[in-house]
C-alpha atoms as a PDB file:
ATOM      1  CA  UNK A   1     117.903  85.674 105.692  1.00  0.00           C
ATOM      2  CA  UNK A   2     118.186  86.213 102.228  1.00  0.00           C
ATOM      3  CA  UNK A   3     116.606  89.407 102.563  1.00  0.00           C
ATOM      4  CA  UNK A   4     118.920  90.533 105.255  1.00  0.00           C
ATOM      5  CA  UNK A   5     122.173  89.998 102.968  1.00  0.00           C
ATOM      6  CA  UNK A   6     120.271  91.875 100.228  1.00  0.00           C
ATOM      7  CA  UNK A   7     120.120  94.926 102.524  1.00  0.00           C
ATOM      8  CA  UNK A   8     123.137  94.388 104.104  1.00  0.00           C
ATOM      9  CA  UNK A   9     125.099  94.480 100.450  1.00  0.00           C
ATOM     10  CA  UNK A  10     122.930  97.477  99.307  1.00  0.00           C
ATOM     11  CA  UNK A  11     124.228  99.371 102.425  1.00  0.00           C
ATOM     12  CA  UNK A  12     127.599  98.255 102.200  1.00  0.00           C
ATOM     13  CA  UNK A  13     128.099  99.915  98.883  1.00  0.00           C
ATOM     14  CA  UNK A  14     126.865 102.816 100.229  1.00  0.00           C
ATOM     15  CA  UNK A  15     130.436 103.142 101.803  1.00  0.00           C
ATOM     16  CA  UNK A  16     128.829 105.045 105.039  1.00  0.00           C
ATOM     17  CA  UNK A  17     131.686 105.964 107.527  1.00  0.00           C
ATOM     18  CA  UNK A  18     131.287 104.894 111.355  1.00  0.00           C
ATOM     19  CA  UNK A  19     131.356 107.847 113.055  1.00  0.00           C
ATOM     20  CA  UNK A  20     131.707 107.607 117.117  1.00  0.00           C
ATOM     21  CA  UNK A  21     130.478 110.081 119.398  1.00  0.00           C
ATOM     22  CA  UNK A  22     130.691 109.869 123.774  1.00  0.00           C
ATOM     23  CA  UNK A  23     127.912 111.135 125.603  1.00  0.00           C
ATOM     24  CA  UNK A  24     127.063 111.476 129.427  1.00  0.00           C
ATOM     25  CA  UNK A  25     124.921 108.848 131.149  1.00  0.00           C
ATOM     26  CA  UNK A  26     121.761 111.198 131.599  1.00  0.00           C
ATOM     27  CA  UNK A  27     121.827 111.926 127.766  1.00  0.00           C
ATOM     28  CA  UNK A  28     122.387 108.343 126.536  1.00  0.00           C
ATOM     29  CA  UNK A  29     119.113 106.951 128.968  1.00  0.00           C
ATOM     30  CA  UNK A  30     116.782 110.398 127.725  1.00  0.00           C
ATOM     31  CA  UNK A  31     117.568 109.089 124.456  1.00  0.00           C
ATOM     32  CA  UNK A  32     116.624 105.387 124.996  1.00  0.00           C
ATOM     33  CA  UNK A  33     114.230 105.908 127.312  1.00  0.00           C
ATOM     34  CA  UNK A  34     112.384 108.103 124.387  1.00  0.00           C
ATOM     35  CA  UNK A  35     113.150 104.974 122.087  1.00  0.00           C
ATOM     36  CA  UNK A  36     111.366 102.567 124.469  1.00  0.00           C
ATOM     37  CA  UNK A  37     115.046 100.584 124.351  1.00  0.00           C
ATOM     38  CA  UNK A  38     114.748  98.264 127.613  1.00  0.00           C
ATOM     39  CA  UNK A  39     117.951  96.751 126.816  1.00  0.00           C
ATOM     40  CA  UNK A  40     120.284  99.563 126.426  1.00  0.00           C
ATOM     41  CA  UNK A  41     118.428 101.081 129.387  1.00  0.00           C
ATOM     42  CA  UNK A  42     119.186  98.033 131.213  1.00  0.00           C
ATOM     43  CA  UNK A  43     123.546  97.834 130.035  1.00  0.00           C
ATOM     44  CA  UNK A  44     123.620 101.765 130.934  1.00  0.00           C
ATOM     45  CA  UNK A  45     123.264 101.013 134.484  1.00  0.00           C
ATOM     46  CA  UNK A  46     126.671  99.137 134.955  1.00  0.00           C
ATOM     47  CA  UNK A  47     128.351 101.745 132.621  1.00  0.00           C
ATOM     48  CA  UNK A  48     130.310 104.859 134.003  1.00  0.00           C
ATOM     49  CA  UNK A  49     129.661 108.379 133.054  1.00  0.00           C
ATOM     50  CA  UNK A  50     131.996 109.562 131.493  1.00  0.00           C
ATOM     51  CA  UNK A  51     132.755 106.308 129.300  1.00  0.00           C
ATOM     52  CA  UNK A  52     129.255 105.737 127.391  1.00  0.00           C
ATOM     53  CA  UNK A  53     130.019 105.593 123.409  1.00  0.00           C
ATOM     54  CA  UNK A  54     127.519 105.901 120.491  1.00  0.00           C
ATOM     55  CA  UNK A  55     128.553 104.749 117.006  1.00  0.00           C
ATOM     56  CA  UNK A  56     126.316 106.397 114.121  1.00  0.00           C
ATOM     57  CA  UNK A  57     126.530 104.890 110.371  1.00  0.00           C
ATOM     58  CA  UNK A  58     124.065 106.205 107.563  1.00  0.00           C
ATOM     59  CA  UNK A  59     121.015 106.851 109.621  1.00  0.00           C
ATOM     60  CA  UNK A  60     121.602 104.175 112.241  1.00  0.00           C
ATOM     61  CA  UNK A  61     122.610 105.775 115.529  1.00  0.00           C
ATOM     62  CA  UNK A  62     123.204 102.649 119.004  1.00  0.00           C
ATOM     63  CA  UNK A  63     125.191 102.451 121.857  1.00  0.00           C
ATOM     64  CA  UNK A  64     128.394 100.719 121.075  1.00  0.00           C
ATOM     65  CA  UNK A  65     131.752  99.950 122.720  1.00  0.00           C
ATOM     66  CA  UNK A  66     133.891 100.113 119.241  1.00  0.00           C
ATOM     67  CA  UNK A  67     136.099  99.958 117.256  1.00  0.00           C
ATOM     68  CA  UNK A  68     134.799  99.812 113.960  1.00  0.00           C
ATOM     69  CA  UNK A  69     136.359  99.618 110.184  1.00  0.00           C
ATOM     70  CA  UNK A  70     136.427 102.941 108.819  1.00  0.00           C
ATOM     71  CA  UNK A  71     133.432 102.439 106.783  1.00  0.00           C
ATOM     72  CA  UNK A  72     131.087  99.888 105.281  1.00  0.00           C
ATOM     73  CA  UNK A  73     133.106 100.223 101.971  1.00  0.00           C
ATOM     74  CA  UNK A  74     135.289  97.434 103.008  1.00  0.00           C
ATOM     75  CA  UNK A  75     132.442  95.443 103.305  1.00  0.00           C
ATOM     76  CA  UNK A  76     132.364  93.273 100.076  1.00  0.00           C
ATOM     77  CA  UNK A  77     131.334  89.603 100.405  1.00  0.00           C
ATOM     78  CA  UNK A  78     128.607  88.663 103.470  1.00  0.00           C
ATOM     79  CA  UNK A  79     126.902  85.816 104.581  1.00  0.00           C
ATOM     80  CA  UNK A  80     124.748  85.128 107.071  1.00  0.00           C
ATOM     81  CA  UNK A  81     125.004  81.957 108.555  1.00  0.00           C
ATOM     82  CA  UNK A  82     121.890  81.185 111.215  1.00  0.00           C
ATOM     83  CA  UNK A  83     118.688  81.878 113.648  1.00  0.00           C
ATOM     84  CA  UNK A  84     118.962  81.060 117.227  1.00  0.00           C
ATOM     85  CA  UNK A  85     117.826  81.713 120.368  1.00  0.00           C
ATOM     86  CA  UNK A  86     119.731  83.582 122.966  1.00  0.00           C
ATOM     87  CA  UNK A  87     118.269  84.785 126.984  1.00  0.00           C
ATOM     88  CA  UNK A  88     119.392  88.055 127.437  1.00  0.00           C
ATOM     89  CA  UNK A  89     122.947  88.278 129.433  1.00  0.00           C
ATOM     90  CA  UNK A  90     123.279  84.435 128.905  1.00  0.00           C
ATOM     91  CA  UNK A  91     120.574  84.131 132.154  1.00  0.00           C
ATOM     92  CA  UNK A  92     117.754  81.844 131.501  1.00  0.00           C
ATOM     93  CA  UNK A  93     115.960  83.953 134.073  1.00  0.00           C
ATOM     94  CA  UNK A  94     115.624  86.602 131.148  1.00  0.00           C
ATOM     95  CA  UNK A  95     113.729  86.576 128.588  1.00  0.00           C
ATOM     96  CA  UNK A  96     114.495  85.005 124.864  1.00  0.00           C
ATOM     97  CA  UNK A  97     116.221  87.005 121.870  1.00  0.00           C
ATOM     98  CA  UNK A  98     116.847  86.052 118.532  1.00  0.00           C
ATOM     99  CA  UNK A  99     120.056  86.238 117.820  1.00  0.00           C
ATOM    100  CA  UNK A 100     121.596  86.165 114.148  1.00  0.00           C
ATOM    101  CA  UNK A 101     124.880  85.114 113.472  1.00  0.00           C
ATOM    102  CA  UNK A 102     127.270  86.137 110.236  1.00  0.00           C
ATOM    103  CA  UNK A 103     130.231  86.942 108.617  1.00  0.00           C
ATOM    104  CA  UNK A 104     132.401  89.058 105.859  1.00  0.00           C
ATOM    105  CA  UNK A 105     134.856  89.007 103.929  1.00  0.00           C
ATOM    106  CA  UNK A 106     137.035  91.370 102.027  1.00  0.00           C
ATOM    107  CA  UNK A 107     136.220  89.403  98.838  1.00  0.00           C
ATOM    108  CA  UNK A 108     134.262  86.478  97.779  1.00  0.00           C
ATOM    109  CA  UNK A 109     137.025  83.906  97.439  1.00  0.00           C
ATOM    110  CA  UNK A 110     138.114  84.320 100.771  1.00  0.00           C
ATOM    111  CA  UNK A 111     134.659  83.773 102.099  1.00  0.00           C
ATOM    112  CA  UNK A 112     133.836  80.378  99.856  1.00  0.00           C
ATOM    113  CA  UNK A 113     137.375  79.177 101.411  1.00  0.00           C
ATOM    114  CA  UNK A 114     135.944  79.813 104.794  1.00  0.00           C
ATOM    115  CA  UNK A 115     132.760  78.182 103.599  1.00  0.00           C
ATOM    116  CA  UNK A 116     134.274  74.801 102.769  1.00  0.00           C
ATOM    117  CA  UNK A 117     136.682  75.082 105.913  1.00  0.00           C
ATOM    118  CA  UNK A 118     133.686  75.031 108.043  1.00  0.00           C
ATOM    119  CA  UNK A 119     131.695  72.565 106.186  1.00  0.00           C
ATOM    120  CA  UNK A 120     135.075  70.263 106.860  1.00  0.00           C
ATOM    121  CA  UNK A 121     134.902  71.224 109.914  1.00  0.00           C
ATOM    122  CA  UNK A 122     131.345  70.190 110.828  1.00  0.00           C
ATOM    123  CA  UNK A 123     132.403  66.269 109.727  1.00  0.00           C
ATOM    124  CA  UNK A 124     134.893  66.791 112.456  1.00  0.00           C
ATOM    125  CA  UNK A 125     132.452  68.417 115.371  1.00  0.00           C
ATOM    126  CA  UNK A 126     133.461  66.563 118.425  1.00  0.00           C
ATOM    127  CA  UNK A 127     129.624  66.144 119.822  1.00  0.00           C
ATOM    128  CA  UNK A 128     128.955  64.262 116.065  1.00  0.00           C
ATOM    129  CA  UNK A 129     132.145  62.408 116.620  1.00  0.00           C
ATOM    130  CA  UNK A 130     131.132  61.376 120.373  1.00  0.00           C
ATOM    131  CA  UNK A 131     128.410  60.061 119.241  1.00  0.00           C
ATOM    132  CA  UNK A 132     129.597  57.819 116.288  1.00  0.00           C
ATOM    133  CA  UNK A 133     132.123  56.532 118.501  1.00  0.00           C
ATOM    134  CA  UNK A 134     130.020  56.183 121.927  1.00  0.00           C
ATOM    135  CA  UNK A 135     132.896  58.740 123.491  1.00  0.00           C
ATOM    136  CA  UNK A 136     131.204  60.359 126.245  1.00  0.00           C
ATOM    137  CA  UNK A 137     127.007  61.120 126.626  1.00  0.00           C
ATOM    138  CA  UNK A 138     124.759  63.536 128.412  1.00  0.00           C
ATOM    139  CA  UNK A 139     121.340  62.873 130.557  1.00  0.00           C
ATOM    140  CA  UNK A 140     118.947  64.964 131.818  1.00  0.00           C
ATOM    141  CA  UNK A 141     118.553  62.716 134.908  1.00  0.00           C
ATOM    142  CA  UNK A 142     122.159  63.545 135.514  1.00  0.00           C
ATOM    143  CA  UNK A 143     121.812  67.019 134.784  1.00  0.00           C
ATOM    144  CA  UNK A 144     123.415  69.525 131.903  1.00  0.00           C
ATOM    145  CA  UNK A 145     126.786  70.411 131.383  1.00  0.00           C
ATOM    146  CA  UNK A 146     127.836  66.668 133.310  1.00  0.00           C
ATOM    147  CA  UNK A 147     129.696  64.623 131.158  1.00  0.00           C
ATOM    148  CA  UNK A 148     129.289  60.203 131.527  1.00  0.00           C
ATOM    149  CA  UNK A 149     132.351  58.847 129.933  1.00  0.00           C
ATOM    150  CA  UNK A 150     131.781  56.145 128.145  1.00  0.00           C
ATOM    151  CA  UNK A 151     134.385  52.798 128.261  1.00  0.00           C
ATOM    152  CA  UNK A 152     135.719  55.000 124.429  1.00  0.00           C
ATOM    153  CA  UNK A 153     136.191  57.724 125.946  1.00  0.00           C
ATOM    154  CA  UNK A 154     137.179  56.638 129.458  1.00  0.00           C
ATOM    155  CA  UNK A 155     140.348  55.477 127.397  1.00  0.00           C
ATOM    156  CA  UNK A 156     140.612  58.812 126.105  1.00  0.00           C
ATOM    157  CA  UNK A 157     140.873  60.479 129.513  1.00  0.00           C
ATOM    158  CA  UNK A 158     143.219  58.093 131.005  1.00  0.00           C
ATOM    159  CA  UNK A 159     145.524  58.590 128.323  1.00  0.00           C
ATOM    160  CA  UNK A 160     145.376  62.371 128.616  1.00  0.00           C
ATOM    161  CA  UNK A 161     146.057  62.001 132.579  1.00  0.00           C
ATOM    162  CA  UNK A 162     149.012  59.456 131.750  1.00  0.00           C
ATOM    163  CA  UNK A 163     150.591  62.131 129.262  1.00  0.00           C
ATOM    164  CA  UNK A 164     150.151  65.092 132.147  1.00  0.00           C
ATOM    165  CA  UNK A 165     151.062  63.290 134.909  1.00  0.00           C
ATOM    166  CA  UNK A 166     154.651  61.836 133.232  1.00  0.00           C
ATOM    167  CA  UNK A 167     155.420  65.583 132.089  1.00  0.00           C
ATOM    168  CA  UNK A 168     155.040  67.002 135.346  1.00  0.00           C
ATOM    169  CA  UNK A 169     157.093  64.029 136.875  1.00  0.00           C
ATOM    170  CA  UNK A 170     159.330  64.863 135.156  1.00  0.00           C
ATOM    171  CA  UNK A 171     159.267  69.008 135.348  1.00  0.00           C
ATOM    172  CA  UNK A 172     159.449  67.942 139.098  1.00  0.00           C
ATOM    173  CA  UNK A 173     155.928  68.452 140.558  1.00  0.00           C
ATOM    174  CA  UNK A 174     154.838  66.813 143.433  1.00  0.00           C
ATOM    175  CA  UNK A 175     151.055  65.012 143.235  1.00  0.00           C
ATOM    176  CA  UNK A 176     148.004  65.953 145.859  1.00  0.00           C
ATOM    177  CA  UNK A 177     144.772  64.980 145.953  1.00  0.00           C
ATOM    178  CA  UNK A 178     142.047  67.395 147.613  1.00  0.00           C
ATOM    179  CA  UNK A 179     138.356  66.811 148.172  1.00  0.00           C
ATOM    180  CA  UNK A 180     135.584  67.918 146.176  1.00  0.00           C
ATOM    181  CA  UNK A 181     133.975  69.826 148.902  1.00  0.00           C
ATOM    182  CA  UNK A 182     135.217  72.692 151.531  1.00  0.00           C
ATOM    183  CA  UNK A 183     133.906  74.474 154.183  1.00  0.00           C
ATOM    184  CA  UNK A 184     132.388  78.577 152.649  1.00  0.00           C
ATOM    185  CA  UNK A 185     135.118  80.170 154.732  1.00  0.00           C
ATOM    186  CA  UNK A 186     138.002  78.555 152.942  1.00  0.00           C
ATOM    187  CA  UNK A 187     136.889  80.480 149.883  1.00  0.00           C
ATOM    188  CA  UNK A 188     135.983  83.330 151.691  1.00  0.00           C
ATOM    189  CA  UNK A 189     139.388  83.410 153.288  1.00  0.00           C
ATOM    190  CA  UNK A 190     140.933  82.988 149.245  1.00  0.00           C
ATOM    191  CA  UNK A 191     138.875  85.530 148.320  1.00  0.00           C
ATOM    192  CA  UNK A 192     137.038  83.729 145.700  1.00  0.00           C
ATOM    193  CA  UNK A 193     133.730  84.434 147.684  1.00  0.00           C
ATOM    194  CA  UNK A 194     131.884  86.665 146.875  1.00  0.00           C
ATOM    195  CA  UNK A 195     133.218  87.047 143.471  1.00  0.00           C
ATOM    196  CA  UNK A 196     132.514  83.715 142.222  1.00  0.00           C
ATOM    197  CA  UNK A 197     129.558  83.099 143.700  1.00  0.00           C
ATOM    198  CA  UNK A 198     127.213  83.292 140.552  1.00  0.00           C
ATOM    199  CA  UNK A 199     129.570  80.827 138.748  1.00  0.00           C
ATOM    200  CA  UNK A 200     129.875  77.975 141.924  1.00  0.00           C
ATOM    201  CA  UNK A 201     126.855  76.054 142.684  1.00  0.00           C
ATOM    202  CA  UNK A 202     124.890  76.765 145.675  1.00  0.00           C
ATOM    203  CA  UNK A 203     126.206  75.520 149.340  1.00  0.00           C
ATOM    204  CA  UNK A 204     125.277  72.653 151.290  1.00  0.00           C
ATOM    205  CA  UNK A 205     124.263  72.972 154.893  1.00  0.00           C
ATOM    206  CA  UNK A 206     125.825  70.196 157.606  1.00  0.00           C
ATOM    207  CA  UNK A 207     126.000  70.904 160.977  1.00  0.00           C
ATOM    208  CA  UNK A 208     124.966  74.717 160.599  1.00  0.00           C
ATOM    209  CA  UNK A 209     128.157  75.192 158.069  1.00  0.00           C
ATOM    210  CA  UNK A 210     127.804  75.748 154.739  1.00  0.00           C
ATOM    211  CA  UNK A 211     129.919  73.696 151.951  1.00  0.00           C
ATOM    212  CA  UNK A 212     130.798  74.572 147.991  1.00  0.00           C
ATOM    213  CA  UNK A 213     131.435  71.696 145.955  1.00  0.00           C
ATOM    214  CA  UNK A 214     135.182  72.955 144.642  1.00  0.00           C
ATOM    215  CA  UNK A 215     135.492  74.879 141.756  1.00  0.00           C
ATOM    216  CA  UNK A 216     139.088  75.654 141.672  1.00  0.00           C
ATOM    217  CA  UNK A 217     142.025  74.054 143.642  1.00  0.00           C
ATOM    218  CA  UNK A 218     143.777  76.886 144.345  1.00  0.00           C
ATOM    219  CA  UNK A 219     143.185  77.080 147.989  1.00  0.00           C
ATOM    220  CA  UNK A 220     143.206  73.564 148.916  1.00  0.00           C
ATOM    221  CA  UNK A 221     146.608  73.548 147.631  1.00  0.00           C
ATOM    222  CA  UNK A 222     147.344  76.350 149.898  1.00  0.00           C
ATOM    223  CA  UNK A 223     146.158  74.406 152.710  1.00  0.00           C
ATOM    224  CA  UNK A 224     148.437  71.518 151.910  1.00  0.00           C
ATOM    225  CA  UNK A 225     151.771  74.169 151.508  1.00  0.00           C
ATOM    226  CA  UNK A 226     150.123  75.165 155.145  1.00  0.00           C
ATOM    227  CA  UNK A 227     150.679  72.199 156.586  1.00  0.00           C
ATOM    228  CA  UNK A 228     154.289  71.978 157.648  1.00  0.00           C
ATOM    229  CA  UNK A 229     156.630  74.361 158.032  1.00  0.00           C
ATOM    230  CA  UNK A 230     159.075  75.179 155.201  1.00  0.00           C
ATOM    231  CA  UNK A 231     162.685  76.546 154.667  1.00  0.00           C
ATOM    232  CA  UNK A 232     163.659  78.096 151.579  1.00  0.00           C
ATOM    233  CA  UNK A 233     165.740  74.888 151.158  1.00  0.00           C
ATOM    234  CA  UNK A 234     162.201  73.406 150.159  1.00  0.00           C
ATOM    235  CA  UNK A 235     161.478  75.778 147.310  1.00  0.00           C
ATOM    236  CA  UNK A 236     160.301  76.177 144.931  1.00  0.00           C
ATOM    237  CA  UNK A 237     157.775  73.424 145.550  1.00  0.00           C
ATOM    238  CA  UNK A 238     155.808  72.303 142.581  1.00  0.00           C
ATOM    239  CA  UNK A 239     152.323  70.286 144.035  1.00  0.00           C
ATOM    240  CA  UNK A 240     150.025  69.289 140.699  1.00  0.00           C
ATOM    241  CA  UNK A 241     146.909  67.289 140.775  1.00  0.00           C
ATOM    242  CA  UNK A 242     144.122  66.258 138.256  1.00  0.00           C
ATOM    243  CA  UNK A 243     141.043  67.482 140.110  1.00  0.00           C
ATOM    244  CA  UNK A 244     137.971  67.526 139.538  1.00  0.00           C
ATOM    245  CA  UNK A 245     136.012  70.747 139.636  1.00  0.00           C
ATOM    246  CA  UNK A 246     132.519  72.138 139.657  1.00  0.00           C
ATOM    247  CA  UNK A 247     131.409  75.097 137.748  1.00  0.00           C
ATOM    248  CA  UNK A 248     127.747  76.776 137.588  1.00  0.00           C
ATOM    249  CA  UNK A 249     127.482  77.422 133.810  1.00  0.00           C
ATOM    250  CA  UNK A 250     124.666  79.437 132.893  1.00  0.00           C
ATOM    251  CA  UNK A 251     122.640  76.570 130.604  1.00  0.00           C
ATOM    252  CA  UNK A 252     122.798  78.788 127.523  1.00  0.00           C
ATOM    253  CA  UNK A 253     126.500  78.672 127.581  1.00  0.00           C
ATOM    254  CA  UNK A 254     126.723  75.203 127.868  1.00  0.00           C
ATOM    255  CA  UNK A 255     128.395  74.120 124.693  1.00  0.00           C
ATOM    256  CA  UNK A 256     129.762  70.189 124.306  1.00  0.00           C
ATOM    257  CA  UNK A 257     132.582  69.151 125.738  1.00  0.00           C
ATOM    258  CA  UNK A 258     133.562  73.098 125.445  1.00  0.00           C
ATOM    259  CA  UNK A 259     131.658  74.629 128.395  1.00  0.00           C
ATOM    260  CA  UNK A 260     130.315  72.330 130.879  1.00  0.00           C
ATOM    261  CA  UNK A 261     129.782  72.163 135.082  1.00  0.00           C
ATOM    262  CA  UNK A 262     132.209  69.210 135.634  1.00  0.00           C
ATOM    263  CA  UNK A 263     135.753  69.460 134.349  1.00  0.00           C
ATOM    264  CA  UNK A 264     139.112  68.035 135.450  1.00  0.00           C
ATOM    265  CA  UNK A 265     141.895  69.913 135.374  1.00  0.00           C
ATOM    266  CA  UNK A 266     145.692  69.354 135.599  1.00  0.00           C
ATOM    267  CA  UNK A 267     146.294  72.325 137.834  1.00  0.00           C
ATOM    268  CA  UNK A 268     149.392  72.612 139.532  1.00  0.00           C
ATOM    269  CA  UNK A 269     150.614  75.895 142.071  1.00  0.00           C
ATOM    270  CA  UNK A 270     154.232  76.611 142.638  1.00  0.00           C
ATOM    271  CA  UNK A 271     156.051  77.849 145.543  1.00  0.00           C
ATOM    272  CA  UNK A 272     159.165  79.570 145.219  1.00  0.00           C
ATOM    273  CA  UNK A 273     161.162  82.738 146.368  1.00  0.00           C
ATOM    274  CA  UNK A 274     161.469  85.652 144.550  1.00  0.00           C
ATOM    275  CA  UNK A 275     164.491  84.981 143.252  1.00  0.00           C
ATOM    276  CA  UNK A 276     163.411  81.826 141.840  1.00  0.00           C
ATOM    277  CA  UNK A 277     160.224  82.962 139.907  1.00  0.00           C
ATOM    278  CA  UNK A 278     161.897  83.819 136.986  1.00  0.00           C
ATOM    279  CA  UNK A 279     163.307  80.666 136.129  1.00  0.00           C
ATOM    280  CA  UNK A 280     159.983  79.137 137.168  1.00  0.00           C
ATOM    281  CA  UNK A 281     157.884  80.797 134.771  1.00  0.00           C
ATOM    282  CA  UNK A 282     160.217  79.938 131.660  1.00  0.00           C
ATOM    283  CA  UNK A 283     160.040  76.270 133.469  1.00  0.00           C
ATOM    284  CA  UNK A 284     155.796  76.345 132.894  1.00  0.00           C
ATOM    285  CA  UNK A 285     155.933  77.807 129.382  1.00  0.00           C
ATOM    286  CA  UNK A 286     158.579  75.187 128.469  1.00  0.00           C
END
C-alpha cells in the first residue's frame, strides 16, 4: 500500500492532464482484445456505438465513462485506505477481484480531518453497536441479509413504526395490510416482471402457479384501490402500510443493516385527480 501512495504522489506531481477521446465499438474491442482485457471486453458488450469513451493520462490509456479533474496537479494529499475482495459485477457467480479503496484531498489538513471523522465514526458503526447492545443478529441457518431482532432492538422497531404510523394518521392515510406472497401474474400485470426478476427471489410452485414472495407493495395496493368502486368524492385516497418485503441482494452487496433481503417499509400510494396532485406532493415532502 505504501508503495502505491509513493507512486501515486510521484505521478500526481507530474500534473498530467486527462485527456478523453470516443471511439467506435469495433476499435475499442481490437484494442482490448490485443491487450488480453477480458473485462473491458466483457462491459463493451452492453455499451452503444457511438457512446464508448477512453480517458488517457501520462502513458495510461482505459476505457472510462468520465469526468475527470483537469489534471493530476490537483492531486495533493492521498491515502489509501484498504484490500478487499470484490466478484466481478457484484455476482458471486464471477470470479474474485481485488479491489483497493482510497481517497484525496486538496491538502493534507483536510484529509487528517477526514481521518479522525472516520475513526469517530467507526466507534459509532451500527453492526459494532448491535452487537454491544444485543440489537439485532445474523445466522447462517437463517440465511444472509435476514435480520433476527433481538428483545433491544425489537424496541427499536416498534418505536420507529409508532412514530410512522401517528404521522401518517395524522397526514390522513388510511392503513392496509397485504400478504407476503402473490400470484407471478400480479407482477407481470405491474410490470415489475421481467425487470426485477434478478433482484426478487425465485417463485414457488402450488397448484401449477407460480408465487414471488413480495418485494414491493405497489401492486397489492392497487388491488385494494381495485376493490370497490370510487367517485372522485373519495380522492385523493392515501392507503400506507408497514410491510414487509423481500429483496434478492447479490451476497457481496450485503452490507449490515444497510443492504439486506428482508426490510420493512412504511410505503404508502396515493390516489388523487389531477387536479389534486399538486397539493399532494407538497403534502409528502412536508
Amino acid at each position: 500500500m505504501l508503495i502505491l501512495e509513493k507512486k501515486m504522489n510521484e505521478l500526481a506531481k507530474q500534473n498530467n492532464s486527462f485527456n478523453r477521446s470516443e471511439r467506435s465499438k469495433a476499435d475499442a474491442i481490437s484494442y482490448f482484445s490485443e491487450k488480453g482485457d477480458e473485462y473491458k471486453l466483457d462491459l463493451l458488450q452492453n455499451l452503444e456505438d457511438g457512446n464508448i469513451t477512453f480517458y488517457s493520462q501520462g502513458n495510461f490509456t482505459d476505457l472510462c465513462r468520465g469526468p475527470h479533474i483537469p489534471s493530476t496537479g490537483a492531486i495533493k494529499a492521498i491515502k489509501l485506505m484498504s484490500i478487499a475482495g470484490a466478484y466481478w459485477k457484484g455476482d458471486e457467480k464471477n470470479k474474485q477481484l481485488t479491489r483497493i479503496y482510497g481517497i484525496t484531498f486538496p491538502n493534507q489538513k483536510e484529509l487528517d480531518e477526514y481521518l479522525l471523522m472516520l475513526e469517530e465514526a467507526k466507534k459509532r458503526d451500527h453492526r459494532k453497536l448491535a452487537k454491544e447492545l444485543s440489537i439485532y443478529t445474523m445466522d447462517d441457518d437463517i440465511g444472509q441479509g435476514l435480520v433476527l431482532w433481538m428483545p433491544n432492538g425489537t424496541v427499536i422497531i416498534e418505536e420507529l413504526e409508532k412514530l410512522a404510523k401517528e404521522t401518517e394518521e395524522a397526514a390522513g392515510y388510511k392503513r392496509v395490510v397485504t400478504p407476503h406472497i402473490a400470484k407471478e401474474n400480479l407482477y407481470l400485470t405491474s410490470g415489475h416482471l421481467p425487470y426485477y426478476a434478478d433482484s426478487m427471489f425465485p417463485p414457488m410452485e402450488l397448484d401449477g402457479e407460480k408465487y414471488y414472495l413480495k418485494a414491493m407493495n405497489c401492486p397489492h395496493h392497487h388491488k385494494i384501490f381495485d376493490a370497490e368502486p370510487k367517485s372522485y368524492k373519495d380522492m385523493p385516497l392515501r392507503l400506507a402500510e408497514y410491510g414487509t418485503c423481500y429483496r434478492y441482494e447479490q451476497s457481496g452487496e450485503l452490507f449490515g443493516l444497510m443492504r439486506v433481503r428482508c426490510l420493512h417499509m412504511n410505503d404508502a400510494h396515493i390516489y388523487c385527480t389531477k387536479e389534486q396532485f399538486a397539493a399532494e406532493f407538497r403534502a409528502v415532502n412536508d
